[in-house]
PDB file of N, CA and C in Angstrom:
ATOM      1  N   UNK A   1      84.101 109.877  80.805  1.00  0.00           N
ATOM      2  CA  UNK A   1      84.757 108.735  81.398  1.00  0.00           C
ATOM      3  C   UNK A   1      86.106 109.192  81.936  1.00  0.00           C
ATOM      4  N   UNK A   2      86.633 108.871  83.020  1.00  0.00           N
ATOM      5  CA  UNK A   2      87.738 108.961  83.908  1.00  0.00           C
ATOM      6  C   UNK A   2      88.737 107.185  83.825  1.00  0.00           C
ATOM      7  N   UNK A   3      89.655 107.653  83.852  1.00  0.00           N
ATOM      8  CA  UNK A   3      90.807 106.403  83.947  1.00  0.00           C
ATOM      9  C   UNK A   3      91.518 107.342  85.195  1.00  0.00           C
ATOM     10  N   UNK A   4      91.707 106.428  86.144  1.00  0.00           N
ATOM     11  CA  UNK A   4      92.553 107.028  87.462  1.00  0.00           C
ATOM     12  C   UNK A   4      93.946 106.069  87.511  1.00  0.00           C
ATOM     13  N   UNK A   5      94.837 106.186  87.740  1.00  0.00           N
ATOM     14  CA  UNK A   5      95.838 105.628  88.029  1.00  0.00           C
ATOM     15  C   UNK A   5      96.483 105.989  89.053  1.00  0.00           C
ATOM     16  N   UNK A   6      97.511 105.303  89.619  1.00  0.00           N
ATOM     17  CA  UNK A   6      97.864 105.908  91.065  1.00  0.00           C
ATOM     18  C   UNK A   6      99.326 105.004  91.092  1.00  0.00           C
ATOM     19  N   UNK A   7     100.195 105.415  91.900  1.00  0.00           N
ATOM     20  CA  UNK A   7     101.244 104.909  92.765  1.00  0.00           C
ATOM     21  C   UNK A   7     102.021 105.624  94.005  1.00  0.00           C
ATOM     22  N   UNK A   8     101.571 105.103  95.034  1.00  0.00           N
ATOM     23  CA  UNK A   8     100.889 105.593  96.422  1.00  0.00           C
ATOM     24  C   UNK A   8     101.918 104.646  97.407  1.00  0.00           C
ATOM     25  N   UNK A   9     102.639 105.052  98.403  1.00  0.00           N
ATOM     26  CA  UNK A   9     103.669 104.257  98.724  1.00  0.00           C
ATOM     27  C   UNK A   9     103.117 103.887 100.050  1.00  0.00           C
ATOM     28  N   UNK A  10     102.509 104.728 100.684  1.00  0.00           N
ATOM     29  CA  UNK A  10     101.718 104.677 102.169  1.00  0.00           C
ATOM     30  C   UNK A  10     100.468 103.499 101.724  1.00  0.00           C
ATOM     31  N   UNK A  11     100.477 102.226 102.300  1.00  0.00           N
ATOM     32  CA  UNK A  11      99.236 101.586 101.984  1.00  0.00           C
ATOM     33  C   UNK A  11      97.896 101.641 102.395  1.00  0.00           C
ATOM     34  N   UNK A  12      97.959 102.566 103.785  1.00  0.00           N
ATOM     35  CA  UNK A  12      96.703 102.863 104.597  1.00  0.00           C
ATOM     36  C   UNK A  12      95.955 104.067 102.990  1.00  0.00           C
ATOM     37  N   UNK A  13      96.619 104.993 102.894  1.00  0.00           N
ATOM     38  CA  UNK A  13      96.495 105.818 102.009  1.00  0.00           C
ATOM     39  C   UNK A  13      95.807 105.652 100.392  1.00  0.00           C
ATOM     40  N   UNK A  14      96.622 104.438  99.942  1.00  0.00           N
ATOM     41  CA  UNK A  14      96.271 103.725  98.674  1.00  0.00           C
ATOM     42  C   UNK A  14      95.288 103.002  98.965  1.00  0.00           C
ATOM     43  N   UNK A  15      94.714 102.266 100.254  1.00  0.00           N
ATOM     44  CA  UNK A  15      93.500 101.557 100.031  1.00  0.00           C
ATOM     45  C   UNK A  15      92.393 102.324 100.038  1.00  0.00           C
ATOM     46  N   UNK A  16      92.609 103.180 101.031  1.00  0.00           N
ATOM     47  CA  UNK A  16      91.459 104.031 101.261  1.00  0.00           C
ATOM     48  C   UNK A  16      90.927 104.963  99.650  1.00  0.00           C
ATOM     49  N   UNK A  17      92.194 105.186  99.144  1.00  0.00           N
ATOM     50  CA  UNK A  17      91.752 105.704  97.556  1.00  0.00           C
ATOM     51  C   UNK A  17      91.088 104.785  96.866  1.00  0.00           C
ATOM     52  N   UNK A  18      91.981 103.439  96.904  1.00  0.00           N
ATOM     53  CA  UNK A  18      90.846 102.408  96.209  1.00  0.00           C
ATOM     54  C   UNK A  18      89.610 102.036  96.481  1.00  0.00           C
ATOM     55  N   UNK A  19      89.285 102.515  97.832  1.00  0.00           N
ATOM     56  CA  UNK A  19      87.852 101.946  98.214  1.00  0.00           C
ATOM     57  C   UNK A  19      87.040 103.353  97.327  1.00  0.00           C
ATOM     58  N   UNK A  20      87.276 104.779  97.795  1.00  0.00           N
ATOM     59  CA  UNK A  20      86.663 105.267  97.323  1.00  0.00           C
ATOM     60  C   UNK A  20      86.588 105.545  96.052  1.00  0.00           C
ATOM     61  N   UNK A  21      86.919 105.153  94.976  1.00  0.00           N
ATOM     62  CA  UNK A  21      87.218 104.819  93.578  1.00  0.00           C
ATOM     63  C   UNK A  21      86.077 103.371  93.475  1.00  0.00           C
ATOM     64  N   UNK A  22      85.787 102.697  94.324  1.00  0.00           N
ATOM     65  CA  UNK A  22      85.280 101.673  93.948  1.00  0.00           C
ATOM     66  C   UNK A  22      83.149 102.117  94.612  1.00  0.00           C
ATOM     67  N   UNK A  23      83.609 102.548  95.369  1.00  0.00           N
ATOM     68  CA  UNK A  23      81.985 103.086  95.979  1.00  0.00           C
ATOM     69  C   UNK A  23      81.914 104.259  95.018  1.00  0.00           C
ATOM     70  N   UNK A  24      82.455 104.907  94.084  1.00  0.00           N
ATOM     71  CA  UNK A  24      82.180 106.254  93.473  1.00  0.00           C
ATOM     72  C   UNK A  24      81.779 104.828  92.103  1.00  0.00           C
ATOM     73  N   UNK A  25      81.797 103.970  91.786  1.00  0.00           N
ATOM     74  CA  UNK A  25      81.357 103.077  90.673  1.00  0.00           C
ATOM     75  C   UNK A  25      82.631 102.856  89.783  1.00  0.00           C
ATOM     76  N   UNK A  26      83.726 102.781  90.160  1.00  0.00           N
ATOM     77  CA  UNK A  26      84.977 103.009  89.290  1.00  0.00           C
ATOM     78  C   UNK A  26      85.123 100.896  89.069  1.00  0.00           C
ATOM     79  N   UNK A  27      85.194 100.947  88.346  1.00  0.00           N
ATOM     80  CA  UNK A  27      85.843  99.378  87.561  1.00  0.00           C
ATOM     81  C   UNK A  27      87.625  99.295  87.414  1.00  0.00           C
ATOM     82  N   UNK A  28      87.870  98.371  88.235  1.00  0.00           N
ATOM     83  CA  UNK A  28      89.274  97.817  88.346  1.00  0.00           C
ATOM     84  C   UNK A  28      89.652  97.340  87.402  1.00  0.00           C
ATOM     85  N   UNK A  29      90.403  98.103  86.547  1.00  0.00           N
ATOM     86  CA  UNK A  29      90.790  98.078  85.127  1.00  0.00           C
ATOM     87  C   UNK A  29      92.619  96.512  85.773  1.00  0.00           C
ATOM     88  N   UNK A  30      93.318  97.850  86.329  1.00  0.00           N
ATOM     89  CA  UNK A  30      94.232  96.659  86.945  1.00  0.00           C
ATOM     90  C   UNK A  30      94.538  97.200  88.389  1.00  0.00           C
ATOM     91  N   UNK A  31      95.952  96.580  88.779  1.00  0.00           N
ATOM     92  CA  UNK A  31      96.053  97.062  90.490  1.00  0.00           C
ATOM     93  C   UNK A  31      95.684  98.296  90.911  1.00  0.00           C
ATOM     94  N   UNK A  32      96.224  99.272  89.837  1.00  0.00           N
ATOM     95  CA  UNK A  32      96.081 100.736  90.712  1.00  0.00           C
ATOM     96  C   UNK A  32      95.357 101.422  89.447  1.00  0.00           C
ATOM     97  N   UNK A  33      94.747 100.752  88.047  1.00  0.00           N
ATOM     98  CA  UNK A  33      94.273 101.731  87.430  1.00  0.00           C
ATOM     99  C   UNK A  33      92.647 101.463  87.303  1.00  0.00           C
ATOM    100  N   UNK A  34      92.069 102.276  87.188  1.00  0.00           N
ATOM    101  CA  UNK A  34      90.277 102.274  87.592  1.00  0.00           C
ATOM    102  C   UNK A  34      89.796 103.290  86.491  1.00  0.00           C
ATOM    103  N   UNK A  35      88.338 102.438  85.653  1.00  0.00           N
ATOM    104  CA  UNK A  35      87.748 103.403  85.109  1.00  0.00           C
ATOM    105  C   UNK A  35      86.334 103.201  85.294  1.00  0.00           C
ATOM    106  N   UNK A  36      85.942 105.117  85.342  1.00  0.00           N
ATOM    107  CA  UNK A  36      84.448 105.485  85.835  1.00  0.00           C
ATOM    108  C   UNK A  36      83.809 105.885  84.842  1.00  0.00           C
ATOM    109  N   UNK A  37      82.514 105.701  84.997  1.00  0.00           N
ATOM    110  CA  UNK A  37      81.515 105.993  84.082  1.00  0.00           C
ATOM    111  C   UNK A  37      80.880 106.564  84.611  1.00  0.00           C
ATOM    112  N   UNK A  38      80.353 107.977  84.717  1.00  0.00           N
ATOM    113  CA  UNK A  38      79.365 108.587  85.144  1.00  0.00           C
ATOM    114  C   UNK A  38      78.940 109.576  84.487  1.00  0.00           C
ATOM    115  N   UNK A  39      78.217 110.454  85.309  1.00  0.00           N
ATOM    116  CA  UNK A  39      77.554 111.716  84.984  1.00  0.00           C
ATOM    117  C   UNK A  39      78.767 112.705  84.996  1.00  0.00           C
ATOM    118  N   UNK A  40      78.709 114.076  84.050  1.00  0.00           N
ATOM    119  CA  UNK A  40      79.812 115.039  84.565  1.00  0.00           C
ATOM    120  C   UNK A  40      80.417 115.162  85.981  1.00  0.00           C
ATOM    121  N   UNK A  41      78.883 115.923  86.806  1.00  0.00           N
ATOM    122  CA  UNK A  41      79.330 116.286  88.390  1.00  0.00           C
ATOM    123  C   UNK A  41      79.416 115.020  89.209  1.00  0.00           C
ATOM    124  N   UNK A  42      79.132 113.808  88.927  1.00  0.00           N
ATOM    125  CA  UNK A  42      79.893 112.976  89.577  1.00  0.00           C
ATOM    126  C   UNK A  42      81.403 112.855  89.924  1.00  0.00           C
ATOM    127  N   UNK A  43      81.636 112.806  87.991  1.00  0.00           N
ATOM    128  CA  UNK A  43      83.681 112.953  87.377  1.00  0.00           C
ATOM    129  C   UNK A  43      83.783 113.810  88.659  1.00  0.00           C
ATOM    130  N   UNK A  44      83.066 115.298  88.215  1.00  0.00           N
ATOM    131  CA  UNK A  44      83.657 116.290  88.868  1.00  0.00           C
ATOM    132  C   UNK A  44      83.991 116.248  90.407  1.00  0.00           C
ATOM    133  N   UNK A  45      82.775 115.972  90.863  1.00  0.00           N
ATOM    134  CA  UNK A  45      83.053 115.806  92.896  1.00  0.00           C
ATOM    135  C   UNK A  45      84.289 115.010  93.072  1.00  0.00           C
ATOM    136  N   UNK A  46      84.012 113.345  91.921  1.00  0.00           N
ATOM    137  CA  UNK A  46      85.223 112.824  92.651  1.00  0.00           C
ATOM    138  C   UNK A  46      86.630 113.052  92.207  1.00  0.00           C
ATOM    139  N   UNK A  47      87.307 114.251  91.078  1.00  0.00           N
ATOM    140  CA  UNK A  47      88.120 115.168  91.181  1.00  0.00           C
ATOM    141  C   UNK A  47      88.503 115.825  92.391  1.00  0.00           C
ATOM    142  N   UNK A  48      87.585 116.751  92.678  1.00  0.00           N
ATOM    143  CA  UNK A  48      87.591 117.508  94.161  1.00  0.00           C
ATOM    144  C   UNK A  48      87.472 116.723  95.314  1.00  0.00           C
ATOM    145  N   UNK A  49      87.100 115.548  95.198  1.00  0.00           N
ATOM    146  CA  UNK A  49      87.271 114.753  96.877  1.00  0.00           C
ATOM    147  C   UNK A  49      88.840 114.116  96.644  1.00  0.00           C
ATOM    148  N   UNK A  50      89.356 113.983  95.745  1.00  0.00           N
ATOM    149  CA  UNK A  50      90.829 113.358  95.184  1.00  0.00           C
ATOM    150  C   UNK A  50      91.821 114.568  95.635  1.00  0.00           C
ATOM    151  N   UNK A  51      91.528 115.821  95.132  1.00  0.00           N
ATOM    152  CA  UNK A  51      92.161 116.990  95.229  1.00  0.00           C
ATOM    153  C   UNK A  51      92.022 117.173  96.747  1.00  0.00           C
ATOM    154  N   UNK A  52      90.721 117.471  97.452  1.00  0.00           N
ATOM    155  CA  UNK A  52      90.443 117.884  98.800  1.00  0.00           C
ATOM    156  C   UNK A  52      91.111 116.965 100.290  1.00  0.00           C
ATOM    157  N   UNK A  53      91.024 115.596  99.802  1.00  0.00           N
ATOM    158  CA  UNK A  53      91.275 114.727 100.846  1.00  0.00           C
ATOM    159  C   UNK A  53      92.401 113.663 101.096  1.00  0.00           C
ATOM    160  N   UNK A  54      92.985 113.837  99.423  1.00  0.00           N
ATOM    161  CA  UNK A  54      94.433 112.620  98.969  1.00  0.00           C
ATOM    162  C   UNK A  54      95.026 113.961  99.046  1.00  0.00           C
ATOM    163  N   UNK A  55      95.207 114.576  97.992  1.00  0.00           N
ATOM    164  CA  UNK A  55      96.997 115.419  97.386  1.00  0.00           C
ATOM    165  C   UNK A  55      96.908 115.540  98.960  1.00  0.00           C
ATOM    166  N   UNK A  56      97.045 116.335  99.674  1.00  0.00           N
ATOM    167  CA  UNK A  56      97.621 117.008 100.569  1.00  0.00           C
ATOM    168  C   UNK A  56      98.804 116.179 101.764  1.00  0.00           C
ATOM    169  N   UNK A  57      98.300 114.508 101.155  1.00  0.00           N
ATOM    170  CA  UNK A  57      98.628 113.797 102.189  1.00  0.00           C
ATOM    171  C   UNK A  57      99.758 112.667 101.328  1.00  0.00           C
ATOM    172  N   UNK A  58     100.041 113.039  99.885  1.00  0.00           N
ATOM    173  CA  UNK A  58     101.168 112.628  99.303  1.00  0.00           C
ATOM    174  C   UNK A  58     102.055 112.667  99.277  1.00  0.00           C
ATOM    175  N   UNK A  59     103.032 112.010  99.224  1.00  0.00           N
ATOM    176  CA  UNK A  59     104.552 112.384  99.546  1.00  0.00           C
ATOM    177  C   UNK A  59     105.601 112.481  98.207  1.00  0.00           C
ATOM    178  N   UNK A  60     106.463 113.058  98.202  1.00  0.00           N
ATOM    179  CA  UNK A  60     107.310 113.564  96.688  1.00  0.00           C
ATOM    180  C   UNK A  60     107.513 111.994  95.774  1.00  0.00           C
ATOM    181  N   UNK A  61     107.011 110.654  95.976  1.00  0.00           N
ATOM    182  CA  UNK A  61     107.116 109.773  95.127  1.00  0.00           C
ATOM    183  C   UNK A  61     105.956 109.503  94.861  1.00  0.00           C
ATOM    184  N   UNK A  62     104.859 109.828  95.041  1.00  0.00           N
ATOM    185  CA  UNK A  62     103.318 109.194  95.348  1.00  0.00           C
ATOM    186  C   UNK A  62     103.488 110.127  93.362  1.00  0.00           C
ATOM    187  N   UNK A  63     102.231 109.145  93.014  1.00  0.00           N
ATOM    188  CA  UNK A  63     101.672 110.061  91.697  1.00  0.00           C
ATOM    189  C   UNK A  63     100.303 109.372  91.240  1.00  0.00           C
ATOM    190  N   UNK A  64      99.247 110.679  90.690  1.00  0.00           N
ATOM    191  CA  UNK A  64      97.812 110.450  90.727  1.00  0.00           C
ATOM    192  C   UNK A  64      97.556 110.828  89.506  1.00  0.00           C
ATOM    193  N   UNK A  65      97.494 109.974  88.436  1.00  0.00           N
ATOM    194  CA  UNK A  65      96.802 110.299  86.445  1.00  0.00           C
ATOM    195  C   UNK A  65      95.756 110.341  86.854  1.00  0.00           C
ATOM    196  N   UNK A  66      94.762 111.244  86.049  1.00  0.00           N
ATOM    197  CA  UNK A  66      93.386 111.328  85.947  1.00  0.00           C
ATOM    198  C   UNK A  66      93.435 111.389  84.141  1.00  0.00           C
ATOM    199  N   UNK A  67      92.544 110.376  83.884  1.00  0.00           N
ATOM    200  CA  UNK A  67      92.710 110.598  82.310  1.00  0.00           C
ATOM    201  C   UNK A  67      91.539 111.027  82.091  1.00  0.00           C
ATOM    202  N   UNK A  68      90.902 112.155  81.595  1.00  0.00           N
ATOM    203  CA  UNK A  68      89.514 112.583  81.385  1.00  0.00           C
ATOM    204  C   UNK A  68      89.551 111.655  79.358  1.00  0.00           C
ATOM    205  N   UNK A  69      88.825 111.224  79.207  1.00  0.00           N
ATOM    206  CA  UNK A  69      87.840 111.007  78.038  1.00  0.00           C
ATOM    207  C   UNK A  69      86.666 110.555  77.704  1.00  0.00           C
ATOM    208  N   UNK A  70      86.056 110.874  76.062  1.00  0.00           N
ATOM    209  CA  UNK A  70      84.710 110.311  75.898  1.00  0.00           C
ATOM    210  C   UNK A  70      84.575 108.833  75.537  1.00  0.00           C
ATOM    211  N   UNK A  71      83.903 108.116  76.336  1.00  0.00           N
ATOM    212  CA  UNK A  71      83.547 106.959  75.622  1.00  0.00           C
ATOM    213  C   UNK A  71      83.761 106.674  74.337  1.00  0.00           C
ATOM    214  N   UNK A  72      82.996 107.180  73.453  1.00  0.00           N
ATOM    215  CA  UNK A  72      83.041 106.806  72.047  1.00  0.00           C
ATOM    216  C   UNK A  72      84.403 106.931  71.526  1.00  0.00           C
ATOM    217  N   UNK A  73      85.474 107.447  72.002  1.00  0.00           N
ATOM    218  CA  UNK A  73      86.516 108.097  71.682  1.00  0.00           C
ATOM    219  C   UNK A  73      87.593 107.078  72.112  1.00  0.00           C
ATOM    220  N   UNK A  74      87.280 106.400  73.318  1.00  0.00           N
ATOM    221  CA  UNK A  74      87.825 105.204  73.837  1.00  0.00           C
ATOM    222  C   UNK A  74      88.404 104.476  72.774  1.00  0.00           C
ATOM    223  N   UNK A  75      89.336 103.677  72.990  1.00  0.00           N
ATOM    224  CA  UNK A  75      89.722 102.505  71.976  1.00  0.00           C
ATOM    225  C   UNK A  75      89.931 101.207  73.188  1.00  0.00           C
ATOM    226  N   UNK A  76      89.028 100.489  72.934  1.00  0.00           N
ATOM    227  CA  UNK A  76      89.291  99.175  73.690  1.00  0.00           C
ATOM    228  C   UNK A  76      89.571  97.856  73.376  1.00  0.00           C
ATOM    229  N   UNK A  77      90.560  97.034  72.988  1.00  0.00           N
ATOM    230  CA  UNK A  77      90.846  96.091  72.962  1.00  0.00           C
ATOM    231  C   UNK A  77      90.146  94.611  74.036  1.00  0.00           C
ATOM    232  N   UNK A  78      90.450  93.511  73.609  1.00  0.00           N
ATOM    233  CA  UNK A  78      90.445  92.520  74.533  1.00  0.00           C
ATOM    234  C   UNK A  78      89.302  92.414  75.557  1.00  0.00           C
ATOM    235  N   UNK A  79      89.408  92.135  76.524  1.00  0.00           N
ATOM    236  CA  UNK A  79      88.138  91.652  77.615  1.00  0.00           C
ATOM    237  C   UNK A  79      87.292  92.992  77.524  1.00  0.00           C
ATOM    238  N   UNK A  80      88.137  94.286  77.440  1.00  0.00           N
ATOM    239  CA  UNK A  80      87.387  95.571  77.980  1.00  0.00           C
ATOM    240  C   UNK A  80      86.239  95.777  77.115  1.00  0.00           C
ATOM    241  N   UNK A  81      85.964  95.414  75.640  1.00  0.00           N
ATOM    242  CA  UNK A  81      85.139  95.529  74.788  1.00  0.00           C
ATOM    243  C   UNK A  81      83.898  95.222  75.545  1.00  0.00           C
ATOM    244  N   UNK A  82      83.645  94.349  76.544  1.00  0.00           N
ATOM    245  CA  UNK A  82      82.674  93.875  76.703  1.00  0.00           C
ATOM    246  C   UNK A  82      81.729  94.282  77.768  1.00  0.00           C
ATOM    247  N   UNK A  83      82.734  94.974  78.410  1.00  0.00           N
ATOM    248  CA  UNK A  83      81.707  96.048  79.513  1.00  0.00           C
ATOM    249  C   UNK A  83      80.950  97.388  78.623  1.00  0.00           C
ATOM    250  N   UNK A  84      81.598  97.540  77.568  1.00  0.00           N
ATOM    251  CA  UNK A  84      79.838  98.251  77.149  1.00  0.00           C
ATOM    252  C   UNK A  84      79.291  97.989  75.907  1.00  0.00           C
ATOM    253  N   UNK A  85      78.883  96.567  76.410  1.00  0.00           N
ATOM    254  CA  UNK A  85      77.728  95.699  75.544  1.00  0.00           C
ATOM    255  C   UNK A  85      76.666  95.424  76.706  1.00  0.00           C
ATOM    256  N   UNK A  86      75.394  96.106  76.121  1.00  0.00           N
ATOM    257  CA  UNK A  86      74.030  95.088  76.921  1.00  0.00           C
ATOM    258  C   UNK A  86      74.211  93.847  77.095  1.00  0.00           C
ATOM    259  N   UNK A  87      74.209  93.447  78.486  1.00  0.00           N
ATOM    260  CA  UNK A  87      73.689  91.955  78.922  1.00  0.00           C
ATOM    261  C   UNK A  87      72.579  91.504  78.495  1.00  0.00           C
ATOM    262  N   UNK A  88      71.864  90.223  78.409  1.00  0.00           N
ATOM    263  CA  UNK A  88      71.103  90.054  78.494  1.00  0.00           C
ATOM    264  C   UNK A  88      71.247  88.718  79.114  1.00  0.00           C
ATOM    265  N   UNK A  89      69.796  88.578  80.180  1.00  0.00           N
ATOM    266  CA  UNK A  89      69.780  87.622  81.520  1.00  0.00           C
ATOM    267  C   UNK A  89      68.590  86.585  80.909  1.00  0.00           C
ATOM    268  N   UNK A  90      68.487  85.625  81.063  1.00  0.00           N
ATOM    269  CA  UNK A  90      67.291  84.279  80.766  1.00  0.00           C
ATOM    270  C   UNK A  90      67.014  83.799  82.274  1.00  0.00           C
ATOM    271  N   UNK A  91      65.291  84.199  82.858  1.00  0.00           N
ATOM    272  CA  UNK A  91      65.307  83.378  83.547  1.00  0.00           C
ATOM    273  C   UNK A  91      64.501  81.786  83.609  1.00  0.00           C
TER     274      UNK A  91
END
C-alpha cells in the first residue's frame, strides 16, 4: 500500500497528478493525500511515472511523500476502517 501526499503550487501540474493517482486506483484519503492498493509493479510503475514525468517539472517549494506500507501494518481509525471490509449488496 502507498499513501501519496503532495503540495504542488502550479495547479495545471497538481491536477494532472491527481488525475493520475486516481486512474492508477488511488482513494482520496483528503485534498492532496491518496491511498493505493495494488499489486507490487503497479506501486512500482506508478513510482517511476511520478519520478519520470512530475519531479522534473517541480519547483524548490513543490513536495511529493510517498509512504510505502503493508496493509496489515496500517492503523486506521474512523471512516477509513471501512474500506477494507467486504460489502455485501441485496438485490
Amino acid at each position: 500500500m502507498l499513501v501519496v501526499s503532495y503540495d504542488i503550487s502550479n495547479d495545471k501540474l497538481r491536477t494532472k497528478l491527481s488525475k493520475m493517482l486516481i486512474k492508477s486506483g488511488a482513494i482520496r484519503l483528503q485534498f492532496s493525500v491518496y491511498e493505493i492498493n495494488n499489486s507490487k509493479r503497479i506501486l512500482d510503475n506508478l513510482k517511476i511515472i511520478i519520478e519520470t514525468n512530475f519531479a522534473n517539472k517541480f519547483d524548490g517549494g513543490d513536495s511529493v511523500f510517498i509512504f510505502e506500507t503493508d496493509l496489515q501494518k496500517a492503523i486506521k481509525y474512523g471512516n477509513a476502517i471501512h474500506r477494507d471490509q467486504p460489502l455485501l449488496y441485496f438485490t
